[in-house]
N, C-alpha and C. Protein backbone atom coordinates (compact mmCIF):
# COMPACT_ATOMS: atom_id res chain seq x y z
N UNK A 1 147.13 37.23 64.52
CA UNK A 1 147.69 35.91 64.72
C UNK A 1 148.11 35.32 63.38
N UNK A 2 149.02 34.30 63.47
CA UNK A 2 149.50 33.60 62.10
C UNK A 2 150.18 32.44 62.55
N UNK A 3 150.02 31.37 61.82
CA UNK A 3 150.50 30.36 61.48
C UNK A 3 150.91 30.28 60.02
N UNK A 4 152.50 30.03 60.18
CA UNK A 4 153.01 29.90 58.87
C UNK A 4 153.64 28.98 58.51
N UNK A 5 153.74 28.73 57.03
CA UNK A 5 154.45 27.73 56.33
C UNK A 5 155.01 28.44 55.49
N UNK A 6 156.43 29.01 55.51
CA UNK A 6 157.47 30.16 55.09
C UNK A 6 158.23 29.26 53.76
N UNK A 7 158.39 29.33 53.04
CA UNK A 7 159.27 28.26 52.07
C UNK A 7 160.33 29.65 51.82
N UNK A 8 161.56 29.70 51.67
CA UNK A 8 162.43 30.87 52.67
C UNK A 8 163.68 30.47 50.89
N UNK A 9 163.87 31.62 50.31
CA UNK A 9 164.71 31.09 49.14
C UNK A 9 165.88 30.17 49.41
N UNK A 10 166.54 30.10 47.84
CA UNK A 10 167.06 29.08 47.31
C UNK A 10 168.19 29.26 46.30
N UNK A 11 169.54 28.75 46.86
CA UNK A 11 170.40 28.72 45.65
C UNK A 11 170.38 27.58 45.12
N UNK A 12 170.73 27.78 43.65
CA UNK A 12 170.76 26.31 42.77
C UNK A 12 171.48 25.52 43.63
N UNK A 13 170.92 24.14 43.96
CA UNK A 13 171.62 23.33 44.30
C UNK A 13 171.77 22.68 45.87
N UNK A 14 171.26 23.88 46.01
CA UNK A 14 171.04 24.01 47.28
C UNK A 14 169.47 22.98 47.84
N UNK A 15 169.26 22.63 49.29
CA UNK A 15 168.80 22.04 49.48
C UNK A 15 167.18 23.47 50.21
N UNK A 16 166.21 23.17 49.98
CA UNK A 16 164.73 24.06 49.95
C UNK A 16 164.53 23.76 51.28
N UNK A 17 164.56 25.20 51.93
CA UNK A 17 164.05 25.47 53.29
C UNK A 17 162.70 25.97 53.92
N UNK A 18 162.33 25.12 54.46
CA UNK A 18 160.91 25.49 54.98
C UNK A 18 161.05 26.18 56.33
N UNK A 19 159.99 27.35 56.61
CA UNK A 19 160.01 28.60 57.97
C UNK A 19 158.59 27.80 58.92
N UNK A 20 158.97 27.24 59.78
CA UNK A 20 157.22 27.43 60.14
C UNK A 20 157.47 28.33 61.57
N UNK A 21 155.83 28.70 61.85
CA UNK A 21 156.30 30.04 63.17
C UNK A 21 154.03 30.28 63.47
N UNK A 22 154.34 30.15 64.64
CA UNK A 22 153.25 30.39 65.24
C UNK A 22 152.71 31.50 66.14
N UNK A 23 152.59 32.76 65.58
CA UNK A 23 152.65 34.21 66.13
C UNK A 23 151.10 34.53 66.72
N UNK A 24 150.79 35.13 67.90
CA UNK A 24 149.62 34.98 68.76
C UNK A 24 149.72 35.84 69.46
N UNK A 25 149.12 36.62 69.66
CA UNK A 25 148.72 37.86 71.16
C UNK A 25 149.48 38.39 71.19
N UNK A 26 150.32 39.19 70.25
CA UNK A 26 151.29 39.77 70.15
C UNK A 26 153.19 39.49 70.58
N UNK A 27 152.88 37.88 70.30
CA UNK A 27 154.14 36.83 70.20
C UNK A 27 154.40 35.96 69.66
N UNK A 28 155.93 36.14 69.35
CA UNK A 28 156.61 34.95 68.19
C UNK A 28 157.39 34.48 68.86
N UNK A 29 158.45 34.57 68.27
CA UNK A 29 159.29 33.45 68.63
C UNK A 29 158.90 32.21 68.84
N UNK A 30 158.47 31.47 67.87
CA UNK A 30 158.14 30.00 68.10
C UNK A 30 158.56 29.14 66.35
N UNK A 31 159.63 29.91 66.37
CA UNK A 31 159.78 29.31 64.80
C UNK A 31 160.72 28.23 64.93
N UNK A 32 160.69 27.50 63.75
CA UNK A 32 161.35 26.26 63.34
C UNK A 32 161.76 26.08 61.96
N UNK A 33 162.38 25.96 61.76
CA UNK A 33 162.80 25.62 60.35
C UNK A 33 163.58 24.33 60.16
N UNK A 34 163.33 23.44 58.65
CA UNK A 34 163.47 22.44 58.23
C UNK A 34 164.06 22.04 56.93
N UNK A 35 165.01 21.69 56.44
CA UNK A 35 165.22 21.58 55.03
C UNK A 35 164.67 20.31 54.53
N UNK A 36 164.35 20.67 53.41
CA UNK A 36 163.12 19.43 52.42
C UNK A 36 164.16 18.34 52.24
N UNK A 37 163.53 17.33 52.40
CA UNK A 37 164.11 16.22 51.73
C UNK A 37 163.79 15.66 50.62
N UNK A 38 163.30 16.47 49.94
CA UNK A 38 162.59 16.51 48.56
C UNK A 38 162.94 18.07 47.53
N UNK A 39 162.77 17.90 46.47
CA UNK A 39 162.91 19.25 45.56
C UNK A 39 161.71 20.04 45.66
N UNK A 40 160.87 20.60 46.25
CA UNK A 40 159.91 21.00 46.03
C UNK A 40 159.08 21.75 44.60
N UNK A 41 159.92 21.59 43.78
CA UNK A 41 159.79 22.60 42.62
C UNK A 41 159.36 21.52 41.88
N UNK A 42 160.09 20.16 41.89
CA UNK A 42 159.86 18.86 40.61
C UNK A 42 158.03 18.58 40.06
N UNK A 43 157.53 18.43 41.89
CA UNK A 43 156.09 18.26 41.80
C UNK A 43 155.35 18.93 42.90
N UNK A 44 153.83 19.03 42.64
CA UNK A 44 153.26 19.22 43.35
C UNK A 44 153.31 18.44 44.63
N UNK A 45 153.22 18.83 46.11
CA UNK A 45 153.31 18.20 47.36
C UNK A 45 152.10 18.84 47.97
N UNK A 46 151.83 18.19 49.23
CA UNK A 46 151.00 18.52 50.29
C UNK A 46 151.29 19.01 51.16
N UNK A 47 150.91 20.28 51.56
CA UNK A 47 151.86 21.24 52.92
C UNK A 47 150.10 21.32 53.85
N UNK A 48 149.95 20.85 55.13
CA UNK A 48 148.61 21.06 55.58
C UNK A 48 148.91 21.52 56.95
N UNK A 49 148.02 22.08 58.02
CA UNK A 49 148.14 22.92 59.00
C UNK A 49 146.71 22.16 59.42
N UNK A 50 146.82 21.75 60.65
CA UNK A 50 145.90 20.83 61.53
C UNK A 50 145.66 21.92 62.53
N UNK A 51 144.72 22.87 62.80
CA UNK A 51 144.61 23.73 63.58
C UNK A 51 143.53 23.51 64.45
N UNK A 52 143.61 22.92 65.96
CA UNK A 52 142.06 22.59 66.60
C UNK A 52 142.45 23.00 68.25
N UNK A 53 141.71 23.17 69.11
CA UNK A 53 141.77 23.66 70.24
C UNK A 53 142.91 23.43 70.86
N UNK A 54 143.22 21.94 70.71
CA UNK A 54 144.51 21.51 71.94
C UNK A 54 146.02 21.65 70.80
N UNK A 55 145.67 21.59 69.48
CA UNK A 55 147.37 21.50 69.04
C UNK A 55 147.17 22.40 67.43
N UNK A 56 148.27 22.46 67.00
CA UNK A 56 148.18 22.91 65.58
C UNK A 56 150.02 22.07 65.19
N UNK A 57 149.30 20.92 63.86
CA UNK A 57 149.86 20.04 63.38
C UNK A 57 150.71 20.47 61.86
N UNK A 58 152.11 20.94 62.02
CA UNK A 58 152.05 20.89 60.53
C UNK A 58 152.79 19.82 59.69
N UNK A 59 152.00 19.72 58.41
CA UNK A 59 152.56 18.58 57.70
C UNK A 59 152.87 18.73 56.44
N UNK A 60 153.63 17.68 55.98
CA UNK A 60 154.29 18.15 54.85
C UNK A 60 153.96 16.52 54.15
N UNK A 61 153.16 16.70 52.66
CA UNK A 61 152.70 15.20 52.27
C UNK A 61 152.23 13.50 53.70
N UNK A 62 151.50 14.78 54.51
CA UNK A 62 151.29 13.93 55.61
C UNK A 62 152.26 12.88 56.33
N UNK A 63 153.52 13.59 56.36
CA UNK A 63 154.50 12.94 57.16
C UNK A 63 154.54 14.70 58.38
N UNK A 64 154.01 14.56 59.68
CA UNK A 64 154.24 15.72 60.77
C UNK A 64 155.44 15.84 61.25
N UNK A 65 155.58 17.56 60.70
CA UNK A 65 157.18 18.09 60.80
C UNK A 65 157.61 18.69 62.10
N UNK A 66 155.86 19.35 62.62
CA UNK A 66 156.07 20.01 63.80
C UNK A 66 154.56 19.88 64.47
N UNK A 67 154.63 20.11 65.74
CA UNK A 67 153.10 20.37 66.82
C UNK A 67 153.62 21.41 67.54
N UNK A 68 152.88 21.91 68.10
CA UNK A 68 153.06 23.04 68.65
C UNK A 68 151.52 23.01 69.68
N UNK A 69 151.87 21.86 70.76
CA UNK A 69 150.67 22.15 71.53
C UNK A 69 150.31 23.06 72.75
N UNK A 70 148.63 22.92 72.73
CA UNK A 70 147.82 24.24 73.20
C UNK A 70 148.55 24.18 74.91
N UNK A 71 149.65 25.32 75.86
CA UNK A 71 149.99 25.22 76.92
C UNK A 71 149.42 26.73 77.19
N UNK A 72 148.33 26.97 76.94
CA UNK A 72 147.82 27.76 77.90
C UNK A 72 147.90 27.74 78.88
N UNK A 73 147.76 26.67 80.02
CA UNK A 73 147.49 26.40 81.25
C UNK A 73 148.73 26.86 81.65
N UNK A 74 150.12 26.90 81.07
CA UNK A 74 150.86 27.37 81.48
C UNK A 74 152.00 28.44 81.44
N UNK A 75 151.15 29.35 81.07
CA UNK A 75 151.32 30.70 80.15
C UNK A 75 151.22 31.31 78.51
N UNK A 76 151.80 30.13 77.78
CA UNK A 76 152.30 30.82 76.57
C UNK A 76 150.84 30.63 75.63
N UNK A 77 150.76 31.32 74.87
CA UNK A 77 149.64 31.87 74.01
C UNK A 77 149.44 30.97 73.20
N UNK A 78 148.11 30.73 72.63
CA UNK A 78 147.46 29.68 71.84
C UNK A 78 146.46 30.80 70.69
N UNK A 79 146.80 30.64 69.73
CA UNK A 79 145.75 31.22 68.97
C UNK A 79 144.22 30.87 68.46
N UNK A 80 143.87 31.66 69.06
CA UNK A 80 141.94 31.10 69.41
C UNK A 80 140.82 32.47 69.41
N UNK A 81 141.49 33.27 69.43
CA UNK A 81 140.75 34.98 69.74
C UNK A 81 140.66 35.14 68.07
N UNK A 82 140.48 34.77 67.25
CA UNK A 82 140.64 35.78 65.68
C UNK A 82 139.68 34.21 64.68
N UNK A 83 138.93 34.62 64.07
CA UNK A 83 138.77 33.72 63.18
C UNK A 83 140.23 33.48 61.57
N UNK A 84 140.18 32.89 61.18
CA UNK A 84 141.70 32.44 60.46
C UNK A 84 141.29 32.48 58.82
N UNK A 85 141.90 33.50 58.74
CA UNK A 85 141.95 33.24 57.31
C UNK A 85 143.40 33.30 56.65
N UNK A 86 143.29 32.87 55.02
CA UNK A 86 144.18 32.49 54.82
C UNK A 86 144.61 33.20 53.74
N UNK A 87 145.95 33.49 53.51
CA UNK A 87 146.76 33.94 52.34
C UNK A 87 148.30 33.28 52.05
N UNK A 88 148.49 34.22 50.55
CA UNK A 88 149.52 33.22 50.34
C UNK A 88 150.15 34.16 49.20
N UNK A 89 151.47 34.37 49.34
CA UNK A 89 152.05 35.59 49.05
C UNK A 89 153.56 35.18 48.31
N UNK A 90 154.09 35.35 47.86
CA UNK A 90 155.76 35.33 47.07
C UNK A 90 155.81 37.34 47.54
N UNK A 91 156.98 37.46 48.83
CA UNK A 91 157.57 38.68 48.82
C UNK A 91 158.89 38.54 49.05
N UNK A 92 159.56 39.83 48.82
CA UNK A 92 160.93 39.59 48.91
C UNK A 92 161.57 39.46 50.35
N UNK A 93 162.09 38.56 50.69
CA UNK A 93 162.50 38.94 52.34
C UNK A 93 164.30 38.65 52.12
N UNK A 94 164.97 39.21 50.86
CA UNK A 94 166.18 38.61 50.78
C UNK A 94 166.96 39.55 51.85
N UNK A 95 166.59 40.59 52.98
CA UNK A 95 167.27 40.31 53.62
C UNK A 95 167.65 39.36 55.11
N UNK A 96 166.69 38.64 55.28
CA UNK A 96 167.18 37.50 56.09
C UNK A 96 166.97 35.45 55.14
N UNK A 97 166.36 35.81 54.42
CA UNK A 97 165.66 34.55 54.44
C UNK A 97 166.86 33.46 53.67
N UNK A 98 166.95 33.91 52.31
CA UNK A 98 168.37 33.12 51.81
C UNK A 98 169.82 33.20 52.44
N UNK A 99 170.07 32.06 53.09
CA UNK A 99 171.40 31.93 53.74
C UNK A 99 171.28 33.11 54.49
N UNK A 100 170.34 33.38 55.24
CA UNK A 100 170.64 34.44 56.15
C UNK A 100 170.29 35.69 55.64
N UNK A 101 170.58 36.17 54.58
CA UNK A 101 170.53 37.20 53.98
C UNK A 101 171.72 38.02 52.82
N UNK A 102 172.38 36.13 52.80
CA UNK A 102 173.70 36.38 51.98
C UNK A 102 173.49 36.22 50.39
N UNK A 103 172.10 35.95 50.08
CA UNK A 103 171.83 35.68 48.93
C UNK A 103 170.91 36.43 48.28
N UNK A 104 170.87 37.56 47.55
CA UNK A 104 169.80 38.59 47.02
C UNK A 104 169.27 38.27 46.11
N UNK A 105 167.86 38.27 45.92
CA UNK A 105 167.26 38.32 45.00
C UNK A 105 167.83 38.95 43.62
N UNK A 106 167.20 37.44 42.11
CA UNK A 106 167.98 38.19 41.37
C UNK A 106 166.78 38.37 40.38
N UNK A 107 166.55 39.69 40.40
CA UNK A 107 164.83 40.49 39.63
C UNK A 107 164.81 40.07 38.21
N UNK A 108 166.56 39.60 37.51
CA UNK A 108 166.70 39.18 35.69
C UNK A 108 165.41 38.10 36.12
N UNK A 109 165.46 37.18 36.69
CA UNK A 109 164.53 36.10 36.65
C UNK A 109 162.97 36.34 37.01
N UNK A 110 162.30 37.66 37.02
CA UNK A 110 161.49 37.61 37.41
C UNK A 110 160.12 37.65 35.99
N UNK A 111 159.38 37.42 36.17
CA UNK A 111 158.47 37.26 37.36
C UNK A 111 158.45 35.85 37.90
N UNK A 112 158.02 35.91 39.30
CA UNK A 112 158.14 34.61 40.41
C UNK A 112 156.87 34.37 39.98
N UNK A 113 156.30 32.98 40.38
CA UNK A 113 155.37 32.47 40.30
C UNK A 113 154.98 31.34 41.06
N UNK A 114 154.02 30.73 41.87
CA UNK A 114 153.29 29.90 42.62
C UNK A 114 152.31 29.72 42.09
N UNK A 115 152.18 28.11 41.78
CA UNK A 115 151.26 27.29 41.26
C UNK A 115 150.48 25.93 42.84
N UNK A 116 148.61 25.90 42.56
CA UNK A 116 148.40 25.46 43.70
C UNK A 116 147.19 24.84 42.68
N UNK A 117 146.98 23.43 43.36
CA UNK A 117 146.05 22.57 42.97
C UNK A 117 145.32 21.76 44.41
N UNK A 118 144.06 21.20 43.60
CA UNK A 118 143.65 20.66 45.21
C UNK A 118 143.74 21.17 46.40
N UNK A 119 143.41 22.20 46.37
CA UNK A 119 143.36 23.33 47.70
C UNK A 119 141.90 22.50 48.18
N UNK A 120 142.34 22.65 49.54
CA UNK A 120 140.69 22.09 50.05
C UNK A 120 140.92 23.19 51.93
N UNK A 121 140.24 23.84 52.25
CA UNK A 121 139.91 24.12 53.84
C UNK A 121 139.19 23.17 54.17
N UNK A 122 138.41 23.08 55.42
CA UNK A 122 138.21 22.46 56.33
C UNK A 122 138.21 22.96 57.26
N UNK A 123 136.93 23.77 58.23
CA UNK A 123 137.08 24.49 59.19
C UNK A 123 135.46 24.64 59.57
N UNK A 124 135.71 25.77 61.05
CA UNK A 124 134.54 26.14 61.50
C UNK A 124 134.11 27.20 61.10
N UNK A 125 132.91 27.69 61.21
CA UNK A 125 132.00 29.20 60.91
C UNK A 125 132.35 29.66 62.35
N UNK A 126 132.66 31.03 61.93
CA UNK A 126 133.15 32.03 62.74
C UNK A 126 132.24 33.24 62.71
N UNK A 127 131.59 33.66 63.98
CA UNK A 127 131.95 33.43 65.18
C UNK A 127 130.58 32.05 65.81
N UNK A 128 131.76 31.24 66.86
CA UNK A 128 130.42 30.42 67.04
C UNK A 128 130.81 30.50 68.55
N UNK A 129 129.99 30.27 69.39
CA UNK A 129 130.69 29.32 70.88
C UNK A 129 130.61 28.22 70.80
N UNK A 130 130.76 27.12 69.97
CA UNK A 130 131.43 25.62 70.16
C UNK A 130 131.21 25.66 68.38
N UNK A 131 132.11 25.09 68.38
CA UNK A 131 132.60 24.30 67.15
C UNK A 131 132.38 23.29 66.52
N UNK A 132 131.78 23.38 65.43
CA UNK A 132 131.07 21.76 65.13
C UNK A 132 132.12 21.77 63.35
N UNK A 133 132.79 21.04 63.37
CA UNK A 133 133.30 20.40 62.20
C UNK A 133 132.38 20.82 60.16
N UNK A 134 133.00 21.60 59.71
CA UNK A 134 131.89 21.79 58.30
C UNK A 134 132.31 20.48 58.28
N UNK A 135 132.80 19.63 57.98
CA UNK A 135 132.83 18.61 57.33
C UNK A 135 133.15 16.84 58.19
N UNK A 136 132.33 16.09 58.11
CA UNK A 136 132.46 14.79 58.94
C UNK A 136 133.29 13.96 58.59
N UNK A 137 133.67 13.87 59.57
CA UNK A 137 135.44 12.71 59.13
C UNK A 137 135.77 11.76 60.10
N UNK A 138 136.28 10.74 59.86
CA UNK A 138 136.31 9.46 60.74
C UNK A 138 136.94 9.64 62.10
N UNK A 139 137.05 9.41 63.31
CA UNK A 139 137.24 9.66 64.52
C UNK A 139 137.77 11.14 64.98
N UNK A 140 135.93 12.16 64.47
CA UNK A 140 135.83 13.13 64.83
C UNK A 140 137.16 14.05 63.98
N UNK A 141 137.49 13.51 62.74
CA UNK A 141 138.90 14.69 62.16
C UNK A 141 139.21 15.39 62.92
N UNK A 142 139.59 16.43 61.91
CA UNK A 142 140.98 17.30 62.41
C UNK A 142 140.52 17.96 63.80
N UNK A 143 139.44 18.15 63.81
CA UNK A 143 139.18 18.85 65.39
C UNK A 143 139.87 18.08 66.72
N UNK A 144 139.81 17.11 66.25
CA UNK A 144 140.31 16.44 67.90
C UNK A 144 141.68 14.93 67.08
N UNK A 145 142.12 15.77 66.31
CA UNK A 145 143.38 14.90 65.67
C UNK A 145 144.34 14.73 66.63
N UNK A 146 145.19 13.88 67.02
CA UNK A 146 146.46 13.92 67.65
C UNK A 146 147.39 12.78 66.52
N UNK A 147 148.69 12.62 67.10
CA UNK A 147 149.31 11.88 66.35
C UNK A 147 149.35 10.58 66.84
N UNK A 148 149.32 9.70 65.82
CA UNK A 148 149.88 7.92 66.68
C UNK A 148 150.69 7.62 66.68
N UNK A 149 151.16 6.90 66.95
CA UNK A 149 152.72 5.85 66.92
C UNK A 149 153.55 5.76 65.81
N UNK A 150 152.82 5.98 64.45
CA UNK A 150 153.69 5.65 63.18
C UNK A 150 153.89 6.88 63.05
N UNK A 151 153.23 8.52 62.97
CA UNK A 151 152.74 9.71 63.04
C UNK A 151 154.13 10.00 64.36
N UNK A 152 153.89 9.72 65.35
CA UNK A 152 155.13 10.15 66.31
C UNK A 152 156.89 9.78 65.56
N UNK A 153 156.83 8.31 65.19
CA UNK A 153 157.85 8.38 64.58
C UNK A 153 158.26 9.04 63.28
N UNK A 154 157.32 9.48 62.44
CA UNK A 154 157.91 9.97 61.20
C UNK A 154 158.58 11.74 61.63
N UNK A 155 157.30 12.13 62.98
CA UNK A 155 157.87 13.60 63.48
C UNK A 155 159.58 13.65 64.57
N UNK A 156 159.79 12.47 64.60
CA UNK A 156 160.93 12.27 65.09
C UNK A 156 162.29 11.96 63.95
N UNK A 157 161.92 11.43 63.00
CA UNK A 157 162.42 11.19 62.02
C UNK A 157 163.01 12.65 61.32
N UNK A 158 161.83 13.62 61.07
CA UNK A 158 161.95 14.29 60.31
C UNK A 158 163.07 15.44 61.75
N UNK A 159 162.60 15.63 62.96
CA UNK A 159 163.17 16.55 63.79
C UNK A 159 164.48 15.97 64.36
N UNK A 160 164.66 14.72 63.55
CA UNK A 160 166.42 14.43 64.28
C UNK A 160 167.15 14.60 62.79
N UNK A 161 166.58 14.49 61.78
CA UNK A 161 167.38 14.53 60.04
C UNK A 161 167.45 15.66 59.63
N UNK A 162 166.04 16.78 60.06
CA UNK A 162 165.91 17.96 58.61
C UNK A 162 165.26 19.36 59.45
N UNK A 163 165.36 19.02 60.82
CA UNK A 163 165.26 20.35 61.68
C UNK A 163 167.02 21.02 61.68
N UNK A 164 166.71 22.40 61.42
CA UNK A 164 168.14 23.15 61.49
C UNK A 164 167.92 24.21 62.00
N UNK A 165 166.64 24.94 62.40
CA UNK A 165 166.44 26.02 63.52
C UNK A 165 165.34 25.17 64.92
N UNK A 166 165.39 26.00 65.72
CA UNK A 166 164.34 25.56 66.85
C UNK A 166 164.31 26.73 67.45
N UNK A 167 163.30 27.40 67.60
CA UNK A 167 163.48 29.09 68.44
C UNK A 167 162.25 28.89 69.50
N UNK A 168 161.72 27.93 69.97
CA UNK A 168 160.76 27.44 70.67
C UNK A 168 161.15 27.23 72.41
């Protein structure tokens, strides 16, 4: 299983594309992609993944770009069978990811590099049968998070301005 936050290359000038995609029981197709409304390179930002029984939230400096909630009940797969761990990788995917695959990697510039601060998880011990929060947070956190009203509009905001795929 995987939940991703794909940051997908970049020509100068060009505006920084984010991949997200939620792959489970041996299915994808649930990707989305978004272009930043920000440079991502200038400063450090907040990219977070709200992962709890009924939804998985992703956010970007805590404005929610996408949900992707739990419809088991009505077929499609929820990832819940695997405990989650995490990685984080720079590989080459220049043949689809820049403009499609019109833009190749150029190796004079290498080596690539990813810089990360304030990393924090937040999760359960695996394997358990119920889930109790490592960490206590005001109306029960991320386990039973949904979005509110200001939270609904910023994910509307962002999915009518800076959504440019939907494969969902």
């Amino acid at each position: 299983d995987e939940i991703d936050f794909e940051f997908l290359g970049n020509s100068s000038g060009q505006p920084y594309t984010v991949h997200t995609n939620v792959y489970t029981q041996g299915k994808g197709n649930r990707e989305q992609q978004f272009r930043l409304w920000f440079d991502p390179t200038i400063a450090f930002h907040e990219y977070s993944i709200i992962w709890n029984p009924r939804r998985i939230i992703f956010m970007v400096d805590n404005i929610p770009i996408r949900v992707f909630d739990n419809n088991e009940a009505v077929g499609v797969p929820y990832p819940k069978r695997q405990p989650m761990r995490l990685y984080s990788s720079l590989w080459n995917a220049d043949d689809w990811a820049t403009q499609g695959g019109r833009v190749k990697t150029d190796w004079t510039k290498a080596p690539f590099t990813a810089a990360y601060r304030n990393f924090n998880a937040n999760a359960c011990v695996w394997p358990s049968t119920s889930c109790v929060p490592t960490k206590s947070l005001p109306n029960n956190g991320w386990m039973y998070q949904e979005l509110d009203v200001n939270d609904l509009k910023k994910l509307k905001w962002v999915q009518k301005n800076y959504m440019i795929y939907n494969y969902c």
